[in-house]
C-alpha atoms as a PDB file:
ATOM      1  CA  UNK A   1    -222.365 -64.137-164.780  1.00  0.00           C
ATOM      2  CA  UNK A   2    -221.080 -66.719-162.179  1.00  0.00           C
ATOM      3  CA  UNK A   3    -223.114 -69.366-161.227  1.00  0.00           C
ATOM      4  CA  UNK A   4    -224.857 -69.788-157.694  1.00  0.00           C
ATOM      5  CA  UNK A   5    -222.993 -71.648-155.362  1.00  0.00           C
ATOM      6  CA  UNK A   6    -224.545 -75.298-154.437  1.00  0.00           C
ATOM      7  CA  UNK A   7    -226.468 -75.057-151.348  1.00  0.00           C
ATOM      8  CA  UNK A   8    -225.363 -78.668-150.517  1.00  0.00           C
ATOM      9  CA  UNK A   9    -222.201 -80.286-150.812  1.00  0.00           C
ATOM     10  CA  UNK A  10    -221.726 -83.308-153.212  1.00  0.00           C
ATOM     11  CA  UNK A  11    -220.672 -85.437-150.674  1.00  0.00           C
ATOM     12  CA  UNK A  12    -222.332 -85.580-146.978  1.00  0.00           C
ATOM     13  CA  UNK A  13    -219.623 -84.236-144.501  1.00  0.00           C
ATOM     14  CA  UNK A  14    -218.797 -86.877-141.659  1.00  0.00           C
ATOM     15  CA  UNK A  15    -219.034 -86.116-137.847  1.00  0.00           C
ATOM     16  CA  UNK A  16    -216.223 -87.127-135.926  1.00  0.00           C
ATOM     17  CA  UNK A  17    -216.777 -88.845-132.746  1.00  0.00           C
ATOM     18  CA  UNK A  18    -214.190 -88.721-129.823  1.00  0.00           C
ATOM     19  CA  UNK A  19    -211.706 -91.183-129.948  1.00  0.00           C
ATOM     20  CA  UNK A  20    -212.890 -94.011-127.735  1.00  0.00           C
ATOM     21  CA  UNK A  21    -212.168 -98.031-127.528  1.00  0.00           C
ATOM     22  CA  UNK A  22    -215.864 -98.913-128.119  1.00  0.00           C
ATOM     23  CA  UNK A  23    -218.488 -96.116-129.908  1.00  0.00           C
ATOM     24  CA  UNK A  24    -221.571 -97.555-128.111  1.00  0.00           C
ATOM     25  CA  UNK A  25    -222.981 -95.729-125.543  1.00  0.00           C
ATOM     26  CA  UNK A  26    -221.914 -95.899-121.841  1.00  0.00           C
ATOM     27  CA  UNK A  27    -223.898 -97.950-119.070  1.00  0.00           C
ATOM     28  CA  UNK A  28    -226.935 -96.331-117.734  1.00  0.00           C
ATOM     29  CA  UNK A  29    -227.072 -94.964-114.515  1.00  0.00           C
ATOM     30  CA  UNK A  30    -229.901 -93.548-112.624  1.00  0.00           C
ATOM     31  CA  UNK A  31    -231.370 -92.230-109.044  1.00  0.00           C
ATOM     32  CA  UNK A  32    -234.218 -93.568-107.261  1.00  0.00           C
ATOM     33  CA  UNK A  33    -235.645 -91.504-103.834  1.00  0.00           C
ATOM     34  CA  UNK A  34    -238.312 -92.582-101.590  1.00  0.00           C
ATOM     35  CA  UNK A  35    -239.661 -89.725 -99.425  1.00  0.00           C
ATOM     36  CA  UNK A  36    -242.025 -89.934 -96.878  1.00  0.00           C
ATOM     37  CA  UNK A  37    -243.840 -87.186 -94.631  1.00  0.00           C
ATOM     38  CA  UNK A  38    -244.484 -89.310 -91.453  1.00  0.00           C
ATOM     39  CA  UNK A  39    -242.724 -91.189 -88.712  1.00  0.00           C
ATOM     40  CA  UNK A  40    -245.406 -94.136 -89.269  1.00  0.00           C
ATOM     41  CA  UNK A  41    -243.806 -94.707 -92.950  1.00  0.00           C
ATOM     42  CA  UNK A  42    -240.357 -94.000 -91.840  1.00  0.00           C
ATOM     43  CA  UNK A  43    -240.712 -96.210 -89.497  1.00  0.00           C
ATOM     44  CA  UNK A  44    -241.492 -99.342 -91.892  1.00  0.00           C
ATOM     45  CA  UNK A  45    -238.584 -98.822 -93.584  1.00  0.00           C
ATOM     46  CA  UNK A  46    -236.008 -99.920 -91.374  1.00  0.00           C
ATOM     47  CA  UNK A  47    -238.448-102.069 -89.017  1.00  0.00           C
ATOM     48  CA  UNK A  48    -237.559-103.704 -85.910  1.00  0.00           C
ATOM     49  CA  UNK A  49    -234.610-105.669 -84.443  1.00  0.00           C
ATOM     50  CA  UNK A  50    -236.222-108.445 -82.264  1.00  0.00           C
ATOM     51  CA  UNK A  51    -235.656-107.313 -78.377  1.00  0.00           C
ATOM     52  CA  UNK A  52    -236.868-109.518 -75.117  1.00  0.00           C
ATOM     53  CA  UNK A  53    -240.111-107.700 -74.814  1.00  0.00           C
ATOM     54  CA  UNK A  54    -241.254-107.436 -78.642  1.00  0.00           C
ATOM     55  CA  UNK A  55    -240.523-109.727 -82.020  1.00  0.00           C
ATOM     56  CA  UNK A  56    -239.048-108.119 -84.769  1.00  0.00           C
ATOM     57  CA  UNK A  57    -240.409-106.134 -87.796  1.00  0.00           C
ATOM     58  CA  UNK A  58    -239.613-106.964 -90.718  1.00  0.00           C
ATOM     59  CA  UNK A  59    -239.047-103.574 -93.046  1.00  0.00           C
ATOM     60  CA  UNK A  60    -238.424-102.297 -96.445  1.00  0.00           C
ATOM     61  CA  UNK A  61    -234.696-103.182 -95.790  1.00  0.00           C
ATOM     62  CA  UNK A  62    -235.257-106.568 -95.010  1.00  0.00           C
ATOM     63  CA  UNK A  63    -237.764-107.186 -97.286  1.00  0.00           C
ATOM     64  CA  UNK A  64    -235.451-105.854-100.403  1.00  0.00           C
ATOM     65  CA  UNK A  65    -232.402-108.090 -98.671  1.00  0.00           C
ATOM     66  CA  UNK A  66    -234.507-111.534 -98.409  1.00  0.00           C
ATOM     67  CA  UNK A  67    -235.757-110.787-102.009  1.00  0.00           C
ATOM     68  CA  UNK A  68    -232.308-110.378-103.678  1.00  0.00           C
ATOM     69  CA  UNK A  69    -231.870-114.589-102.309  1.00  0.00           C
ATOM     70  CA  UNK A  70    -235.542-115.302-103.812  1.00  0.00           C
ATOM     71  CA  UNK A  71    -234.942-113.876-106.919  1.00  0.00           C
ATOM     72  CA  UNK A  72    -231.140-114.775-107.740  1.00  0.00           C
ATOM     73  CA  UNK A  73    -232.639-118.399-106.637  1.00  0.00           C
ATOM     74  CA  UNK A  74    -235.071-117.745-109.443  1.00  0.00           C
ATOM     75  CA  UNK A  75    -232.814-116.929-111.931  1.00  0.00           C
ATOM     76  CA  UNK A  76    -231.129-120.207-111.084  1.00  0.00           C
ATOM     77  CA  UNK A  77    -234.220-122.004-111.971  1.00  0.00           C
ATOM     78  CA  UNK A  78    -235.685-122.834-108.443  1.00  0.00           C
ATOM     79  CA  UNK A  79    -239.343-123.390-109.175  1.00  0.00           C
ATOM     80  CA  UNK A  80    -240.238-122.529-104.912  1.00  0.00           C
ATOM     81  CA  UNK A  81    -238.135-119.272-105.405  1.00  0.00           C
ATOM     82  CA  UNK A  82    -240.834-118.953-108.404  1.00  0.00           C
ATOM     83  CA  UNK A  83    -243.889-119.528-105.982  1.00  0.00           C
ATOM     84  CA  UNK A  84    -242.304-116.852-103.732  1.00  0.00           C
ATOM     85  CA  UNK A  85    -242.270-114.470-106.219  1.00  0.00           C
ATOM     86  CA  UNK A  86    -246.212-114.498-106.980  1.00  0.00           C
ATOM     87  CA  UNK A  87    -246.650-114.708-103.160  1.00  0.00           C
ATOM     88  CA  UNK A  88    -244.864-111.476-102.912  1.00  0.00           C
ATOM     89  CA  UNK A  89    -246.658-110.016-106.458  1.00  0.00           C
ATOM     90  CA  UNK A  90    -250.131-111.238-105.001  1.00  0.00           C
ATOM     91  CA  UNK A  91    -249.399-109.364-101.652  1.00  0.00           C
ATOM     92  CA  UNK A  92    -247.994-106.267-103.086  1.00  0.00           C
ATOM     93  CA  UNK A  93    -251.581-106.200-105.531  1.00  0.00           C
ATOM     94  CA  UNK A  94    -253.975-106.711-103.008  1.00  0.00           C
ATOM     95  CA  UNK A  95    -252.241-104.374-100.350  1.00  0.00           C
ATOM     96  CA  UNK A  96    -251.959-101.455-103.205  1.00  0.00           C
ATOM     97  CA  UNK A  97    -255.726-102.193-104.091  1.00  0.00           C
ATOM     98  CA  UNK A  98    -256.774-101.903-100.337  1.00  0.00           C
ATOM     99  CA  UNK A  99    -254.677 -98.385-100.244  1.00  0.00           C
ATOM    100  CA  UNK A 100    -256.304 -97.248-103.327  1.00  0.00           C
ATOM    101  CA  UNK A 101    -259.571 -97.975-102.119  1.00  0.00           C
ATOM    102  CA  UNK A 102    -258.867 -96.250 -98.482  1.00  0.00           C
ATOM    103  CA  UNK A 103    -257.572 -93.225-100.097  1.00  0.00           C
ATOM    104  CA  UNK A 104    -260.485 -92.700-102.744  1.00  0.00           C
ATOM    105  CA  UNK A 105    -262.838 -93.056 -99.377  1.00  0.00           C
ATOM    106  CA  UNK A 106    -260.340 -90.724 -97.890  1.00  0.00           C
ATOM    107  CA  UNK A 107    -260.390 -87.691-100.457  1.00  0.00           C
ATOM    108  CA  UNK A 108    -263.932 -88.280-100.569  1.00  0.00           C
ATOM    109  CA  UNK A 109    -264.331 -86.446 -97.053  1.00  0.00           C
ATOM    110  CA  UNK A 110    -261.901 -83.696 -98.098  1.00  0.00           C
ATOM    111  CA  UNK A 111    -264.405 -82.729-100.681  1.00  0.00           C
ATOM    112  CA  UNK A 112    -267.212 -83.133 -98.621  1.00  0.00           C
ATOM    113  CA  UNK A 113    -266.322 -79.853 -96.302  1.00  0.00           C
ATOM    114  CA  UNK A 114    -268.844 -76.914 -96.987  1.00  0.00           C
ATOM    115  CA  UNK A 115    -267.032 -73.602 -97.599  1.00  0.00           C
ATOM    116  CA  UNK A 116    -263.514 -74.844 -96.492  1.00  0.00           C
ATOM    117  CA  UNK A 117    -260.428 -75.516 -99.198  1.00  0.00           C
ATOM    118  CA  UNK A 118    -258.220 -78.100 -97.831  1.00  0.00           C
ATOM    119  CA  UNK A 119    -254.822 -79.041 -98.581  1.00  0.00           C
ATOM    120  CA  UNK A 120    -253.149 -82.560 -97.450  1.00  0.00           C
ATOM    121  CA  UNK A 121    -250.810 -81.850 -94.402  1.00  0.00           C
ATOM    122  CA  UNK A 122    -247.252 -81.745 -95.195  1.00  0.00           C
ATOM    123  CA  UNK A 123    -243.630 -81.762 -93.716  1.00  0.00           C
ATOM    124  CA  UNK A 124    -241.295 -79.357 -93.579  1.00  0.00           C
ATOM    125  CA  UNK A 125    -238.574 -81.983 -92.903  1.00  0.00           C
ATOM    126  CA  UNK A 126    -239.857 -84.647 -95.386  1.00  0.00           C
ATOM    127  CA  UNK A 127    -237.758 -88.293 -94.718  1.00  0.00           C
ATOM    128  CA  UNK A 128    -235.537 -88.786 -98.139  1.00  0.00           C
ATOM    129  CA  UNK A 129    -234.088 -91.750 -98.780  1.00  0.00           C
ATOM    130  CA  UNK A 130    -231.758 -92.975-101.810  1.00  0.00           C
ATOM    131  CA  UNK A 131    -232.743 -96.888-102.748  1.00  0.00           C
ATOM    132  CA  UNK A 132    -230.474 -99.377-104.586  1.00  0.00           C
ATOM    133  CA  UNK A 133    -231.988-102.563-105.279  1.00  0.00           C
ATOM    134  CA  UNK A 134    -231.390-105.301-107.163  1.00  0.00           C
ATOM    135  CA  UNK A 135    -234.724-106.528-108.520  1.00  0.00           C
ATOM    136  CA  UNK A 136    -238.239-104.810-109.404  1.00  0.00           C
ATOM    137  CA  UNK A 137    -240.611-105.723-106.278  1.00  0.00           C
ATOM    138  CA  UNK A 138    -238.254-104.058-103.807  1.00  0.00           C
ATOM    139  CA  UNK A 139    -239.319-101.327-105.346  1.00  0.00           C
ATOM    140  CA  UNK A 140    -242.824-101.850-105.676  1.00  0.00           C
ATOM    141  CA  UNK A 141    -242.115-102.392-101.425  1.00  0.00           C
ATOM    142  CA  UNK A 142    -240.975 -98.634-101.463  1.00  0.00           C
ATOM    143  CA  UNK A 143    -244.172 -97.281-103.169  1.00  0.00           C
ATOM    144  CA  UNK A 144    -246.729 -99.380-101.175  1.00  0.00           C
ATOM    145  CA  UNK A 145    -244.654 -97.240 -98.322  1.00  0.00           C
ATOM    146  CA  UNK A 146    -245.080 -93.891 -99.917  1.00  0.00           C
ATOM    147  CA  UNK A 147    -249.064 -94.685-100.539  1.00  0.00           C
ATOM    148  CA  UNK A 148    -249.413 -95.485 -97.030  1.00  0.00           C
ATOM    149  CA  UNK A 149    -247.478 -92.381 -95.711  1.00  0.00           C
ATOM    150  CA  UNK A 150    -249.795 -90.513 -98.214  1.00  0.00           C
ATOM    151  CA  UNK A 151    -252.625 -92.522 -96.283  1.00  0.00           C
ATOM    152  CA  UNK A 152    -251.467 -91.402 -93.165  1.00  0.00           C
ATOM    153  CA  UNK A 153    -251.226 -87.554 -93.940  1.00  0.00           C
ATOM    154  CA  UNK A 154    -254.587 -88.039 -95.411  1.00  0.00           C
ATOM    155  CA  UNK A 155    -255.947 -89.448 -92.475  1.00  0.00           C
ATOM    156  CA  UNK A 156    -254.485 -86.864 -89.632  1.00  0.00           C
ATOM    157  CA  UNK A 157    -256.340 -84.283 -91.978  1.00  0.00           C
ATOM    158  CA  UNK A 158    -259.422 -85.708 -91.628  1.00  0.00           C
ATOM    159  CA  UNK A 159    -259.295 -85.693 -88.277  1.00  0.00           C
ATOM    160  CA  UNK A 160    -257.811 -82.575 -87.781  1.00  0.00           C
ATOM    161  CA  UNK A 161    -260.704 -81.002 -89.332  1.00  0.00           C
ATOM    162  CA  UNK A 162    -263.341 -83.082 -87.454  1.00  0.00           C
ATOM    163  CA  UNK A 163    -264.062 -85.668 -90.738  1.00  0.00           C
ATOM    164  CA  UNK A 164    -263.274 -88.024 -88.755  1.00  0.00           C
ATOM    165  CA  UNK A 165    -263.194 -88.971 -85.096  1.00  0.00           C
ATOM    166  CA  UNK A 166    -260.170 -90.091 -83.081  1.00  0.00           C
ATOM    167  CA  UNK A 167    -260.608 -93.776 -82.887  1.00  0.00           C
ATOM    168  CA  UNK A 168    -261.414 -94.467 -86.081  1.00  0.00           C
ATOM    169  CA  UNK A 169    -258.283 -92.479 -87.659  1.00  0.00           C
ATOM    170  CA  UNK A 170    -256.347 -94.575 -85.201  1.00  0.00           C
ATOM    171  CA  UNK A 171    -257.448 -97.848 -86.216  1.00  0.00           C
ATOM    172  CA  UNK A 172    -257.517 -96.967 -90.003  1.00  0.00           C
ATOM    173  CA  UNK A 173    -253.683 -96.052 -89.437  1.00  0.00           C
ATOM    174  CA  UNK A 174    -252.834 -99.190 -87.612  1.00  0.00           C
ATOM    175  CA  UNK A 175    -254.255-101.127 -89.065  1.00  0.00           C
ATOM    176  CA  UNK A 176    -252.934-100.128 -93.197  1.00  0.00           C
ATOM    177  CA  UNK A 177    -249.611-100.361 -91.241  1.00  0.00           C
ATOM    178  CA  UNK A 178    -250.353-104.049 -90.296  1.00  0.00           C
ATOM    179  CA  UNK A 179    -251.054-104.517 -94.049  1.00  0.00           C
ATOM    180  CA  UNK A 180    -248.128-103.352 -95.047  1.00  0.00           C
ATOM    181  CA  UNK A 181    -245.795-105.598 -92.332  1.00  0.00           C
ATOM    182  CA  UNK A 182    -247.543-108.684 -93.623  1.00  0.00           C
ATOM    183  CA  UNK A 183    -246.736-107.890 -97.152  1.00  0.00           C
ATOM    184  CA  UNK A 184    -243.485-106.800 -96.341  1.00  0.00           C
ATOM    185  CA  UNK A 185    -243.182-110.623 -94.517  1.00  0.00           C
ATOM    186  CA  UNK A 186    -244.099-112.488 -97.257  1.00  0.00           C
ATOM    187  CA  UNK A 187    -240.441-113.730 -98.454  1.00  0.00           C
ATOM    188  CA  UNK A 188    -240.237-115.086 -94.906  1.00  0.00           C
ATOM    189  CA  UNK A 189    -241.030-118.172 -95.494  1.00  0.00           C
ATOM    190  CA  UNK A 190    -238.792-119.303 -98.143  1.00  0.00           C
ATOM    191  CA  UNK A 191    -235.587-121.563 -97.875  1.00  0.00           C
ATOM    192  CA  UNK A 192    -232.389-121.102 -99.914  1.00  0.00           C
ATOM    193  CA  UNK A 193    -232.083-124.765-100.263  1.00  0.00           C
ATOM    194  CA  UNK A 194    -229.779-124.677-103.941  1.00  0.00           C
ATOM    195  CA  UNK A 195    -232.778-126.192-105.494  1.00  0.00           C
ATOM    196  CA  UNK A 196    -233.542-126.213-109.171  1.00  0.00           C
ATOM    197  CA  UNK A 197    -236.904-127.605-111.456  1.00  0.00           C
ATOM    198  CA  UNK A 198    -234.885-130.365-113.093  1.00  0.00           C
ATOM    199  CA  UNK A 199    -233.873-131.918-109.436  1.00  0.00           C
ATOM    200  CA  UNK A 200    -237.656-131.646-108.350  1.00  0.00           C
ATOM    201  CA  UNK A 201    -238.958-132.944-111.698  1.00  0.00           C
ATOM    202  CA  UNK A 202    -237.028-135.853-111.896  1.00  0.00           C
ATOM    203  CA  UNK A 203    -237.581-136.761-107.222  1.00  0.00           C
ATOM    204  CA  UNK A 204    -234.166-136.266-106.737  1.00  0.00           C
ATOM    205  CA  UNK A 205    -234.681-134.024-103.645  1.00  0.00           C
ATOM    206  CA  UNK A 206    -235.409-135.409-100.385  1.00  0.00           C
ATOM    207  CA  UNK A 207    -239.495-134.733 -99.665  1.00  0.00           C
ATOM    208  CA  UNK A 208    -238.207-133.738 -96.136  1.00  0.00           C
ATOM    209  CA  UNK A 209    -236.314-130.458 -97.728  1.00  0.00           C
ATOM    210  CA  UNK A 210    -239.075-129.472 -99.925  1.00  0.00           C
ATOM    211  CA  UNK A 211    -241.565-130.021 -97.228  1.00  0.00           C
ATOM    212  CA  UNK A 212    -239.579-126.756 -95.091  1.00  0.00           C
ATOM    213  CA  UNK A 213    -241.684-124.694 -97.518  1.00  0.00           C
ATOM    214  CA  UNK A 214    -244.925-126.656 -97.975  1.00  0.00           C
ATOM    215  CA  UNK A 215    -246.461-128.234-101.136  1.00  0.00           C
ATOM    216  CA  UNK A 216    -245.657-126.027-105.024  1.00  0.00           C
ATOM    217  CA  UNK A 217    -248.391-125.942-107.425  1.00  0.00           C
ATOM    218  CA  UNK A 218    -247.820-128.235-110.227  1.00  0.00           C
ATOM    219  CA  UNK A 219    -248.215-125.296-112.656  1.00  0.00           C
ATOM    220  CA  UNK A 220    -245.336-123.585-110.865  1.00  0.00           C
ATOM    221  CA  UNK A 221    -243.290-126.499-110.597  1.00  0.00           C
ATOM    222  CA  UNK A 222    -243.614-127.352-114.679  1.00  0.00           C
ATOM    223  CA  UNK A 223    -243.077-123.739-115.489  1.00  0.00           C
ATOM    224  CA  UNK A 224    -246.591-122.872-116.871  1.00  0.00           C
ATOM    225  CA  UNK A 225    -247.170-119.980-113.967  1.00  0.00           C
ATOM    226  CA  UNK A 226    -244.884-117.550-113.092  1.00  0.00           C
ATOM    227  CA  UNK A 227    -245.652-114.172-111.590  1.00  0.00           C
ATOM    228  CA  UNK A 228    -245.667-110.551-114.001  1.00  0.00           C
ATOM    229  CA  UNK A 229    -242.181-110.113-113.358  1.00  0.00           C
ATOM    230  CA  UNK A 230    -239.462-112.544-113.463  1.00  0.00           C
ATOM    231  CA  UNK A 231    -235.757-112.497-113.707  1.00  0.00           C
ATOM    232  CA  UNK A 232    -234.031-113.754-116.952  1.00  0.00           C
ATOM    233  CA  UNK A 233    -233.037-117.262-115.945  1.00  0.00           C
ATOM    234  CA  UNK A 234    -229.084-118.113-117.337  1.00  0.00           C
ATOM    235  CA  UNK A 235    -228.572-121.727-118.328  1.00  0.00           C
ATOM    236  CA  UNK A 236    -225.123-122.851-118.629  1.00  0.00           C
ATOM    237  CA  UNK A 237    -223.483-125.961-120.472  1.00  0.00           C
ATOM    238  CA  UNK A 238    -222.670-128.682-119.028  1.00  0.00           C
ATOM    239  CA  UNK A 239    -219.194-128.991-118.519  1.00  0.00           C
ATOM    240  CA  UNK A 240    -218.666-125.260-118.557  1.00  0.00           C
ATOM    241  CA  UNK A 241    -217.704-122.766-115.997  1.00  0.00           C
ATOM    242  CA  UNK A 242    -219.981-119.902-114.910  1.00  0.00           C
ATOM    243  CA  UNK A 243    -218.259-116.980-115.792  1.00  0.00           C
ATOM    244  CA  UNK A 244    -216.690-114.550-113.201  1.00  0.00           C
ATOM    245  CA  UNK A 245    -217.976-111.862-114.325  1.00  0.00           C
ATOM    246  CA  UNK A 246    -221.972-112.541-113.460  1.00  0.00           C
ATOM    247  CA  UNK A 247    -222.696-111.563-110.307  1.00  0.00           C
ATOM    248  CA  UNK A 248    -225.892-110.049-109.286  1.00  0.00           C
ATOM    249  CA  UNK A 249    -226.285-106.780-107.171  1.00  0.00           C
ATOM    250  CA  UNK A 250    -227.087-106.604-103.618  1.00  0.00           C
ATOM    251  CA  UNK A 251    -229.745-104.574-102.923  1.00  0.00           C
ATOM    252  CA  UNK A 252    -228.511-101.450-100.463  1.00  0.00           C
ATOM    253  CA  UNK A 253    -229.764 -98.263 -99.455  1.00  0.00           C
ATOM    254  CA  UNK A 254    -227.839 -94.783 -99.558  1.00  0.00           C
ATOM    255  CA  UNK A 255    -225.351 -94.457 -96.594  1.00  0.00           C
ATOM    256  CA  UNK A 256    -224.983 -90.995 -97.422  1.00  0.00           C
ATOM    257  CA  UNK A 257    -228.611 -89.065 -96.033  1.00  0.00           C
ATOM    258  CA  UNK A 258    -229.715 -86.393 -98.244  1.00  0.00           C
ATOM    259  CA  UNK A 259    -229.555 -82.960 -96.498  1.00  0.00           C
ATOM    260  CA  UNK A 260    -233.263 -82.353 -95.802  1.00  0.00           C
ATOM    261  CA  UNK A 261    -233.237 -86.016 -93.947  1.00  0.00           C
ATOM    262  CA  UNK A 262    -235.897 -85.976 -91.206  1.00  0.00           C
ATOM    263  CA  UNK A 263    -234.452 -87.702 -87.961  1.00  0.00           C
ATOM    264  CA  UNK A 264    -237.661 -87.248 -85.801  1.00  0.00           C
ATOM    265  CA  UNK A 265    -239.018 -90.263 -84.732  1.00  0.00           C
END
């Protein structure tokens, strides 16, 4: 009688792999959309060019543009482009917080309708935008613009179904959109002056430069407080060239508008 045939071979086959210069994976790659269902979010995006009769606004574009400089400065070790960065963390927080608390107040009176099911207004022709940045708090920028388009649809609702009254749904929309300018004009203030800690530690910087952007906090200046998220900062020896091949990524938006694009204003 024969014997069975092994189930399992002595040795473990091996899988061959394509034949490639390097067998590590590839670079990541990824898509990030903001949509929004009103003309009062779309319109933060791109803001306002300053005219004769009104100042500019300063929107989610500029905003993500002036924070690439802050946070590249950061990475070079400039403790002010530091203290910009919680400014902007601290203004993104409390402005999310304030949106959170609107909206729970919001959905509140949705419930409270006797009888009566109601659904969020919506778009037909939602806004889509592809975003490209270069550093984490642009992007926290995007959603505080989705939560106050969701605000927005929220609030029309309400008043369309008589929860709340016309002049309060006007000043509760104007005034989250103020909120969200001011936050978005936080990095305003700061100056790309090539600065970096060990310059300012050791008063090598003229007090009139430093004083463009007001007084640091010593515990930002030492290095003790920085905000949640930080970029990696890249020392280099002395004597030693930076090499080519570090650049960082401007932050951009899609130039290509997604089919469904909504170009009502």
């Amino acid at each position: 009688m024969k014997s069975e045939q092994a189930l399992l071979p002595e040795k473990p086959e091996k899988v061959k792999s394509p034949k490639q210069k390097d067998d590590s994976p590839g670079v990541l790659h990824g898509q990030t959309w903001l949509t929004v269902q009103t003309y009062q979010a779309q319109q933060l995006i791109h803001g306002r060019n300053k005219s004769k009769d009104k100042p500019a606004i300063i929107g989610l574009v500029g905003f993500a543009d002036r924070l690439r400089v802050i946070w590249q400065a950061a990475r070079d070790d400039d403790p002010f482009a530091d203290w910009w960065l919680i400014k902007i963390h601290d203004a993104l927080e409390n402005t999310r917080r304030h949106f959170i608390q609107r909206q729970s107040v919001l959905d509140s009176l949705l419930l409270n309708t006797q009888g009566l099911e109601v659904n969020v207004a919506v778009s037909q022709r939602p806004y889509r935008l592809q975003l490209q940045f270069a550093n984490p708090y642009a992007y926290q920028g995007a959603q505080l613009i989705a939560a106050y388009d969701n605000l927005v649809r929220t609030t029309l609702t309400c008043r369309h179904i008589g929860q709340l009254n016309d002049e309060p749904a006007t000043a509760s929309i104007s005034n989250s959109a103020r909120r969200v300018r001011a936050t978005l004009s936080t990095p305003q203030g700061y100056r790309s002056l090539g600065l970096n800690r060990e310059k300012l530690l050791a008063g090598d910087v003229d007090t009139r430069v430093t004083g463009l952007m007001g007084d640091i906090p010593e515990a930002v200046l030492s290095g003790e407080q920085r905000a949640p998220i930080t970029p990696r900062k890249i020392h280099f020896p002395k004597q030693s060239h930076r090499p080519s091949n570090l650049k960082s990524q401007p932050s951009s938006f899609s130039k290509t508008p997604s089919n469904d694009e909504n170009h009502d204003t």
